[in-house]
PDB file of N, CA and C in Angstrom:
ATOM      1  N   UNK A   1     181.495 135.486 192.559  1.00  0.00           N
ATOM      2  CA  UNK A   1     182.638 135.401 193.437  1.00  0.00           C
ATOM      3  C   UNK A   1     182.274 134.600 194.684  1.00  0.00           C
ATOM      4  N   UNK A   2     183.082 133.878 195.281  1.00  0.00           N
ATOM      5  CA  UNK A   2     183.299 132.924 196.338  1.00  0.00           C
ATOM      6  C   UNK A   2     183.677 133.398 197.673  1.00  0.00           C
ATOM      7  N   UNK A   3     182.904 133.053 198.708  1.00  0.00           N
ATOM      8  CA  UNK A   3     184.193 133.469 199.748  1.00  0.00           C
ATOM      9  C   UNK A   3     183.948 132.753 200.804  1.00  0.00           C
ATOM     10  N   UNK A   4     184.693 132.410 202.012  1.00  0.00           N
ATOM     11  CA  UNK A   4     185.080 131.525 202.797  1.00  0.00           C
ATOM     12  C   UNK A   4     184.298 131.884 204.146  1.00  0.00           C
ATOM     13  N   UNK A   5     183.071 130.894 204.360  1.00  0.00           N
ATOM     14  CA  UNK A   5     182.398 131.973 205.687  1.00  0.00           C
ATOM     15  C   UNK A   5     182.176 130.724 206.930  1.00  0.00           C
ATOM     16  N   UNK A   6     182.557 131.040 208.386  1.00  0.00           N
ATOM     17  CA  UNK A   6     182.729 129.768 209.224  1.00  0.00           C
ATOM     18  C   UNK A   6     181.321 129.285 209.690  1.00  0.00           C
ATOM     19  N   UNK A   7     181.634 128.144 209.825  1.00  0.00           N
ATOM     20  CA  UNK A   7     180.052 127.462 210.371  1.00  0.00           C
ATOM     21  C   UNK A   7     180.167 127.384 211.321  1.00  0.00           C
ATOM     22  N   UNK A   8     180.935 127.616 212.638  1.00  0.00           N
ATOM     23  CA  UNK A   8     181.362 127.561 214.070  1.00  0.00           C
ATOM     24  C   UNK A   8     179.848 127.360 214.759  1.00  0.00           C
ATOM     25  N   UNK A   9     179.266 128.656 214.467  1.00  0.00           N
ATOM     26  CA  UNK A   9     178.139 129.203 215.507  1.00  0.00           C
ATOM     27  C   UNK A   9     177.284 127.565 215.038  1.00  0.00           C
ATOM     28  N   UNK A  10     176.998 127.239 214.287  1.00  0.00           N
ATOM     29  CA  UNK A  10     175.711 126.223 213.889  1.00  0.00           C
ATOM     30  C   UNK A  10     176.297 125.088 214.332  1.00  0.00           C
ATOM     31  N   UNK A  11     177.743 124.701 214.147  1.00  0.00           N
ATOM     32  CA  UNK A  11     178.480 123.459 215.404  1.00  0.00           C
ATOM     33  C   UNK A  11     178.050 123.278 216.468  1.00  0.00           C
ATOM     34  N   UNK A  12     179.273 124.586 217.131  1.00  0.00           N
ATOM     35  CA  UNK A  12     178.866 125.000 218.273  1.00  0.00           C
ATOM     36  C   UNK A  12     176.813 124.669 219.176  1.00  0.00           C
ATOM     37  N   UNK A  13     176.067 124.964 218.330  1.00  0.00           N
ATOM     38  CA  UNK A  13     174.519 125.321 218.525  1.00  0.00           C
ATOM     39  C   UNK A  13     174.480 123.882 218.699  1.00  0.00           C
ATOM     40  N   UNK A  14     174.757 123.364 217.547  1.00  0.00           N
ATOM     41  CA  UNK A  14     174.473 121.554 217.384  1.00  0.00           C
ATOM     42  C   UNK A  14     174.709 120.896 218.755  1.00  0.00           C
ATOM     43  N   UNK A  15     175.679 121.410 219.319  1.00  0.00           N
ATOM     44  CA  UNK A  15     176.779 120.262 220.293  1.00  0.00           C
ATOM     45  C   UNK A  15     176.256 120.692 221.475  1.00  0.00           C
ATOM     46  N   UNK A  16     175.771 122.017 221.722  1.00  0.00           N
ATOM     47  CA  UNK A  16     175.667 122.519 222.697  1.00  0.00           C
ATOM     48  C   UNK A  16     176.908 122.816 223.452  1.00  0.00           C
ATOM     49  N   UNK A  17     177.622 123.583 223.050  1.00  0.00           N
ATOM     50  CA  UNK A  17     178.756 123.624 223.449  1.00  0.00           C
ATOM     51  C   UNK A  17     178.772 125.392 223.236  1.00  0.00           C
ATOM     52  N   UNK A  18     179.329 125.947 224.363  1.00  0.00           N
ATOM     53  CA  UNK A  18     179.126 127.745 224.534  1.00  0.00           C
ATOM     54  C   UNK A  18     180.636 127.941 224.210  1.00  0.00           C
ATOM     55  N   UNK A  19     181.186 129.187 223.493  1.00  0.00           N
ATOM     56  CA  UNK A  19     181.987 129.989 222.983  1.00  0.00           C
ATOM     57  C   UNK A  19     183.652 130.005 224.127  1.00  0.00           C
ATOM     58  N   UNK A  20     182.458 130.090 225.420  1.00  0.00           N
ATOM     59  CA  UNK A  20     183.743 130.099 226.310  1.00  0.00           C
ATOM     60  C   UNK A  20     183.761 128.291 226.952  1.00  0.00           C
ATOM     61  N   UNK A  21     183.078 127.749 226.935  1.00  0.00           N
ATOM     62  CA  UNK A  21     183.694 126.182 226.703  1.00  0.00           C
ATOM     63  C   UNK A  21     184.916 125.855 225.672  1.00  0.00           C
ATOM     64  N   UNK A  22     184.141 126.388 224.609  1.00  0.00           N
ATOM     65  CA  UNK A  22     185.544 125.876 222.823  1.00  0.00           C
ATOM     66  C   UNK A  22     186.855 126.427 224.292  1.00  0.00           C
ATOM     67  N   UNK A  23     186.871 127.724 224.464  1.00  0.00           N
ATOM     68  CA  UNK A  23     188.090 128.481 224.608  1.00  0.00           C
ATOM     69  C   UNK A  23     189.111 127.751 225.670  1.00  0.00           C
ATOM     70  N   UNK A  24     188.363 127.190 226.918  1.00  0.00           N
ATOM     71  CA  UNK A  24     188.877 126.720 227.614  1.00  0.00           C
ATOM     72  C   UNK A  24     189.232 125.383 227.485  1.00  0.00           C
ATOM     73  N   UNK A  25     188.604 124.487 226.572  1.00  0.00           N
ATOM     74  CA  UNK A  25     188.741 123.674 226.154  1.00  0.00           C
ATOM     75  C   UNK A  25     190.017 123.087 224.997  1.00  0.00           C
ATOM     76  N   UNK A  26     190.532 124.368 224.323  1.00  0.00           N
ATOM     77  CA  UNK A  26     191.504 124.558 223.339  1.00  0.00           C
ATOM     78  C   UNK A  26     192.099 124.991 223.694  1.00  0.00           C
ATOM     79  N   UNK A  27     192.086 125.663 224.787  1.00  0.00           N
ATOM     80  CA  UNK A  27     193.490 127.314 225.450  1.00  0.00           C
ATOM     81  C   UNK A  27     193.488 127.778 224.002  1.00  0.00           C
ATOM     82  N   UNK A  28     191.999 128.609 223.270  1.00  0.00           N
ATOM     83  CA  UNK A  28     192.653 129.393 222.391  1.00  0.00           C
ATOM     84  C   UNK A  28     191.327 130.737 223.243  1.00  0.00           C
ATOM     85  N   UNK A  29     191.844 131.956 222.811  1.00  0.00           N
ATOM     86  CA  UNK A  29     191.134 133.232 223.010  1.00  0.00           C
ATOM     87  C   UNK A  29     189.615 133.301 222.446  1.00  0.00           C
ATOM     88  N   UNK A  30     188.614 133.618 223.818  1.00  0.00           N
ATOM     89  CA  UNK A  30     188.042 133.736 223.378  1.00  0.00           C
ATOM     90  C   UNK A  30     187.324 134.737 222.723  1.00  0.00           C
ATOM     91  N   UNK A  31     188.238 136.273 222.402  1.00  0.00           N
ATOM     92  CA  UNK A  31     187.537 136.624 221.512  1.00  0.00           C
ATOM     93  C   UNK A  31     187.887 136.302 220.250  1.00  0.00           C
ATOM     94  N   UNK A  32     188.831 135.712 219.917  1.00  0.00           N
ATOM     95  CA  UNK A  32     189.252 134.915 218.866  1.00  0.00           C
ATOM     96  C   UNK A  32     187.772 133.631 218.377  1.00  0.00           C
ATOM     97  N   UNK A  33     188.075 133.302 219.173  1.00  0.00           N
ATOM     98  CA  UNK A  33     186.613 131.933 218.736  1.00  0.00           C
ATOM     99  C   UNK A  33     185.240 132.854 219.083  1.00  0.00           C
ATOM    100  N   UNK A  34     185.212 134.250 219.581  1.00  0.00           N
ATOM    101  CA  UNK A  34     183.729 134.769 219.284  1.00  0.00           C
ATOM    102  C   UNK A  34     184.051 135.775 217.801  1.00  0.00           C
ATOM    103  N   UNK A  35     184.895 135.924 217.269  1.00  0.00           N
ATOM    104  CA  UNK A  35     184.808 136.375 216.086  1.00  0.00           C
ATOM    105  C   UNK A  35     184.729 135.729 215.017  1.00  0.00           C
ATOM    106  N   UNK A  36     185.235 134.168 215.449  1.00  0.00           N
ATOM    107  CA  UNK A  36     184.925 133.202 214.301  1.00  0.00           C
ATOM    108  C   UNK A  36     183.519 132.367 214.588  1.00  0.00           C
ATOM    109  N   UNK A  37     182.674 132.837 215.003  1.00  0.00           N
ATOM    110  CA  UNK A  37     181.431 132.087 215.628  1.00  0.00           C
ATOM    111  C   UNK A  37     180.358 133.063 214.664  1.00  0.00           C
ATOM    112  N   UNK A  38     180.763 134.578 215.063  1.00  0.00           N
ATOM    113  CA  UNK A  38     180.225 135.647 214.296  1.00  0.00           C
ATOM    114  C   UNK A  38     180.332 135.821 213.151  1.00  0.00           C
ATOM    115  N   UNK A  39     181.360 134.843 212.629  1.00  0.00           N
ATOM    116  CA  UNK A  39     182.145 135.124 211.210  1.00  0.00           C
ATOM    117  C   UNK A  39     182.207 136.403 210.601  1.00  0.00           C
ATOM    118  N   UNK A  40     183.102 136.413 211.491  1.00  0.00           N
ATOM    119  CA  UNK A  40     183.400 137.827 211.585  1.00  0.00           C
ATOM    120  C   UNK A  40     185.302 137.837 211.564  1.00  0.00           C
ATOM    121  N   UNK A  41     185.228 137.103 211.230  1.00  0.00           N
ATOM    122  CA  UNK A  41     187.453 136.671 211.015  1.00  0.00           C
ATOM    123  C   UNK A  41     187.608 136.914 210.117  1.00  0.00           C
ATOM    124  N   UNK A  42     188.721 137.484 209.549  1.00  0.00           N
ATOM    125  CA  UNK A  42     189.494 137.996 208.331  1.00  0.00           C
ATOM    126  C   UNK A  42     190.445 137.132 207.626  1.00  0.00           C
ATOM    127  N   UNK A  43     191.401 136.377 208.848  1.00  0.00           N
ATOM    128  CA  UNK A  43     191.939 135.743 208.556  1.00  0.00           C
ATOM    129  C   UNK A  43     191.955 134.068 209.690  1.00  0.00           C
ATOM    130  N   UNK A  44     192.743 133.076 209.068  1.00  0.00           N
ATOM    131  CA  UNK A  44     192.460 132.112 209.937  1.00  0.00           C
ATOM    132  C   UNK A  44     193.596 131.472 210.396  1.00  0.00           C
ATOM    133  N   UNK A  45     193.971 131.089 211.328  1.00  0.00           N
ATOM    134  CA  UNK A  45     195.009 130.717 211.621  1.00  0.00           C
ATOM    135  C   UNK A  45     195.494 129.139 211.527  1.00  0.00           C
ATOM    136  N   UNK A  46     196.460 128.307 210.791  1.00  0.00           N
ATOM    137  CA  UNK A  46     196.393 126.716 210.944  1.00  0.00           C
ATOM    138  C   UNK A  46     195.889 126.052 212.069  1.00  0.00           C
ATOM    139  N   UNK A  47     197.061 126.628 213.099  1.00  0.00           N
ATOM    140  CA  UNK A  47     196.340 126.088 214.751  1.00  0.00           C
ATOM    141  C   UNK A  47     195.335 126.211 215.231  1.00  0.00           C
ATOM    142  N   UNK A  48     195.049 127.067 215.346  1.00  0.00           N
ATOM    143  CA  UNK A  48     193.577 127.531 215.642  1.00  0.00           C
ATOM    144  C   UNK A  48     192.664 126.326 214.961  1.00  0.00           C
ATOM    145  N   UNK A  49     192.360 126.701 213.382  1.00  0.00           N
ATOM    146  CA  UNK A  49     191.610 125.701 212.974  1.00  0.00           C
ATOM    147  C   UNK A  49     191.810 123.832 213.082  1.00  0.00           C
ATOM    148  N   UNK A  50     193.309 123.635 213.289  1.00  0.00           N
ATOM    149  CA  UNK A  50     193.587 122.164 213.752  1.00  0.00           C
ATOM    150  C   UNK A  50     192.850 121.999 215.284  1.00  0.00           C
ATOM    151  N   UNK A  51     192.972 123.078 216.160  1.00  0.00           N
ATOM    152  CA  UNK A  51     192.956 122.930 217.342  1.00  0.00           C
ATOM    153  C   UNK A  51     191.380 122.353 217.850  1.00  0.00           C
ATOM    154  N   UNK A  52     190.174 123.273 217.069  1.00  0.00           N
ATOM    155  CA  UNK A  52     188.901 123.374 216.702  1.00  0.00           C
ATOM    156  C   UNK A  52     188.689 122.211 216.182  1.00  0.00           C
ATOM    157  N   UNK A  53     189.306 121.958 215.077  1.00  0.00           N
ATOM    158  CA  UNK A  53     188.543 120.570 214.123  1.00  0.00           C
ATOM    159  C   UNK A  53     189.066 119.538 215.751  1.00  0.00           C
ATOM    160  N   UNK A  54     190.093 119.142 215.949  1.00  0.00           N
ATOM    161  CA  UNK A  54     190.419 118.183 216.805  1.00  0.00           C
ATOM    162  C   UNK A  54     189.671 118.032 217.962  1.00  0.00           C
ATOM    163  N   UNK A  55     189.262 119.426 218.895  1.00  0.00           N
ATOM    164  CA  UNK A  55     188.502 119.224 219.900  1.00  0.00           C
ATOM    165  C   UNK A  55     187.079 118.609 219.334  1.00  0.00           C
ATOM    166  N   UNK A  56     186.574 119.120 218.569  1.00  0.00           N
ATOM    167  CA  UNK A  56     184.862 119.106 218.128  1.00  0.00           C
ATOM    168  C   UNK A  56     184.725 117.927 216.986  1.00  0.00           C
ATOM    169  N   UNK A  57     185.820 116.947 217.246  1.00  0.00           N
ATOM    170  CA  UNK A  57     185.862 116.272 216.192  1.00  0.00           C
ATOM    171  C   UNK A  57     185.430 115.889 214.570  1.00  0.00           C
ATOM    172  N   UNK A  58     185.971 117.378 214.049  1.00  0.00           N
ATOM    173  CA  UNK A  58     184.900 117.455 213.024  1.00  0.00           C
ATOM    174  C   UNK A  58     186.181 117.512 211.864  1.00  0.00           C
ATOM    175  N   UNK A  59     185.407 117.901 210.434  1.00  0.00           N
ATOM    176  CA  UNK A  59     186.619 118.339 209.444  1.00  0.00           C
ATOM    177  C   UNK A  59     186.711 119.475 208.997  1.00  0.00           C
ATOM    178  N   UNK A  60     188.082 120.054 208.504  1.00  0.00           N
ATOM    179  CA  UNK A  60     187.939 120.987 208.059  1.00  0.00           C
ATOM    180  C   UNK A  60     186.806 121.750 207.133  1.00  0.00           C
ATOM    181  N   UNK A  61     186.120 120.991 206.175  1.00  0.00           N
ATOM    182  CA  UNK A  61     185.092 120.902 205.524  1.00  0.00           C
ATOM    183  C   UNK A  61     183.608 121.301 206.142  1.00  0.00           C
ATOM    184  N   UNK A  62     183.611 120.571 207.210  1.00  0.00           N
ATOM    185  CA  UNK A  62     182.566 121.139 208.258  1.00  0.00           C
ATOM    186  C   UNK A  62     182.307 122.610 208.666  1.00  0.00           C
ATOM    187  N   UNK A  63     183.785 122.958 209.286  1.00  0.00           N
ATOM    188  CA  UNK A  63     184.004 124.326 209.657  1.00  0.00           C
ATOM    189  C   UNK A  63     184.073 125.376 208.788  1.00  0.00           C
ATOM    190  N   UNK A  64     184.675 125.394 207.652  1.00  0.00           N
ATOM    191  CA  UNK A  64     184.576 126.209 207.015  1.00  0.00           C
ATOM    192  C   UNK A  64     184.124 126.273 205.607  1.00  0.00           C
ATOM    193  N   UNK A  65     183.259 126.893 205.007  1.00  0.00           N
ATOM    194  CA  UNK A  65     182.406 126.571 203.870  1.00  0.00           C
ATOM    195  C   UNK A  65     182.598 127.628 202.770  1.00  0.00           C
ATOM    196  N   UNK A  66     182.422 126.997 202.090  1.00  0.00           N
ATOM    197  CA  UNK A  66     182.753 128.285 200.343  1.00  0.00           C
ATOM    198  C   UNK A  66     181.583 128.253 199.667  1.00  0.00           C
ATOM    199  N   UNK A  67     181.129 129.642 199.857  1.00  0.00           N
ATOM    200  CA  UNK A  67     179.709 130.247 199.575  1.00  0.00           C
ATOM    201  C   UNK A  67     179.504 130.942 198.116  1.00  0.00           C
ATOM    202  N   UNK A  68     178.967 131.133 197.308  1.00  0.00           N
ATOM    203  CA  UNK A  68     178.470 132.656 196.715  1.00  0.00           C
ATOM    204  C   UNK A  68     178.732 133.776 197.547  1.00  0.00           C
ATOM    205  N   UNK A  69     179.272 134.799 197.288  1.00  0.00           N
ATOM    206  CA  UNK A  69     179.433 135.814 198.067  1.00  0.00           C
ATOM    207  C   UNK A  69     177.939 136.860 197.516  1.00  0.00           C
ATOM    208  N   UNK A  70     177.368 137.012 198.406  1.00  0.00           N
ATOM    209  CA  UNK A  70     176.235 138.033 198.376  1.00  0.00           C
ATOM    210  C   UNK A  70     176.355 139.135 198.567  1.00  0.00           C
ATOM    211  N   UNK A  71     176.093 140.115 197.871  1.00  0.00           N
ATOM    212  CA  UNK A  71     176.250 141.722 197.640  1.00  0.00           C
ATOM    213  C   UNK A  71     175.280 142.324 198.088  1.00  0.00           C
TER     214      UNK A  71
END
């Protein structure tokens, strides 16, 4: 089984760019972008993720990755 886990935190790390930078930078919440850093999100929101790929100029593909799910 597959499942959908975010690469935020290893972006984020790359760019040097801190959790509450993304936030203020997007006007999105930041415990919203520290739960998707933690991957720790359930669900994802379009905007959110347009908002993210657009600031950090990256692709959807980047951000979010489809794993083996480990038991």
């Amino acid at each position: 089984m597959k499942i959908v886990r975010s690469n935020l935190k290893s972006i984020l790390d790359s760019k040097g760019i801190s959790i509450r930078q993304l936030a203020e930078r997007t006007e999105l919440q930041f415990e919203t972008l520290r739960r998707m850093y933690n991957d720790d999100t359930k669900q994802y929101n379009k905007v959110m993720l347009a908002k993210i790929c657009e600031d950090l100029e990256i692709e959807i593909s980047d951000l979010l990755l489809l794993e083996e799910h480990k038991k």
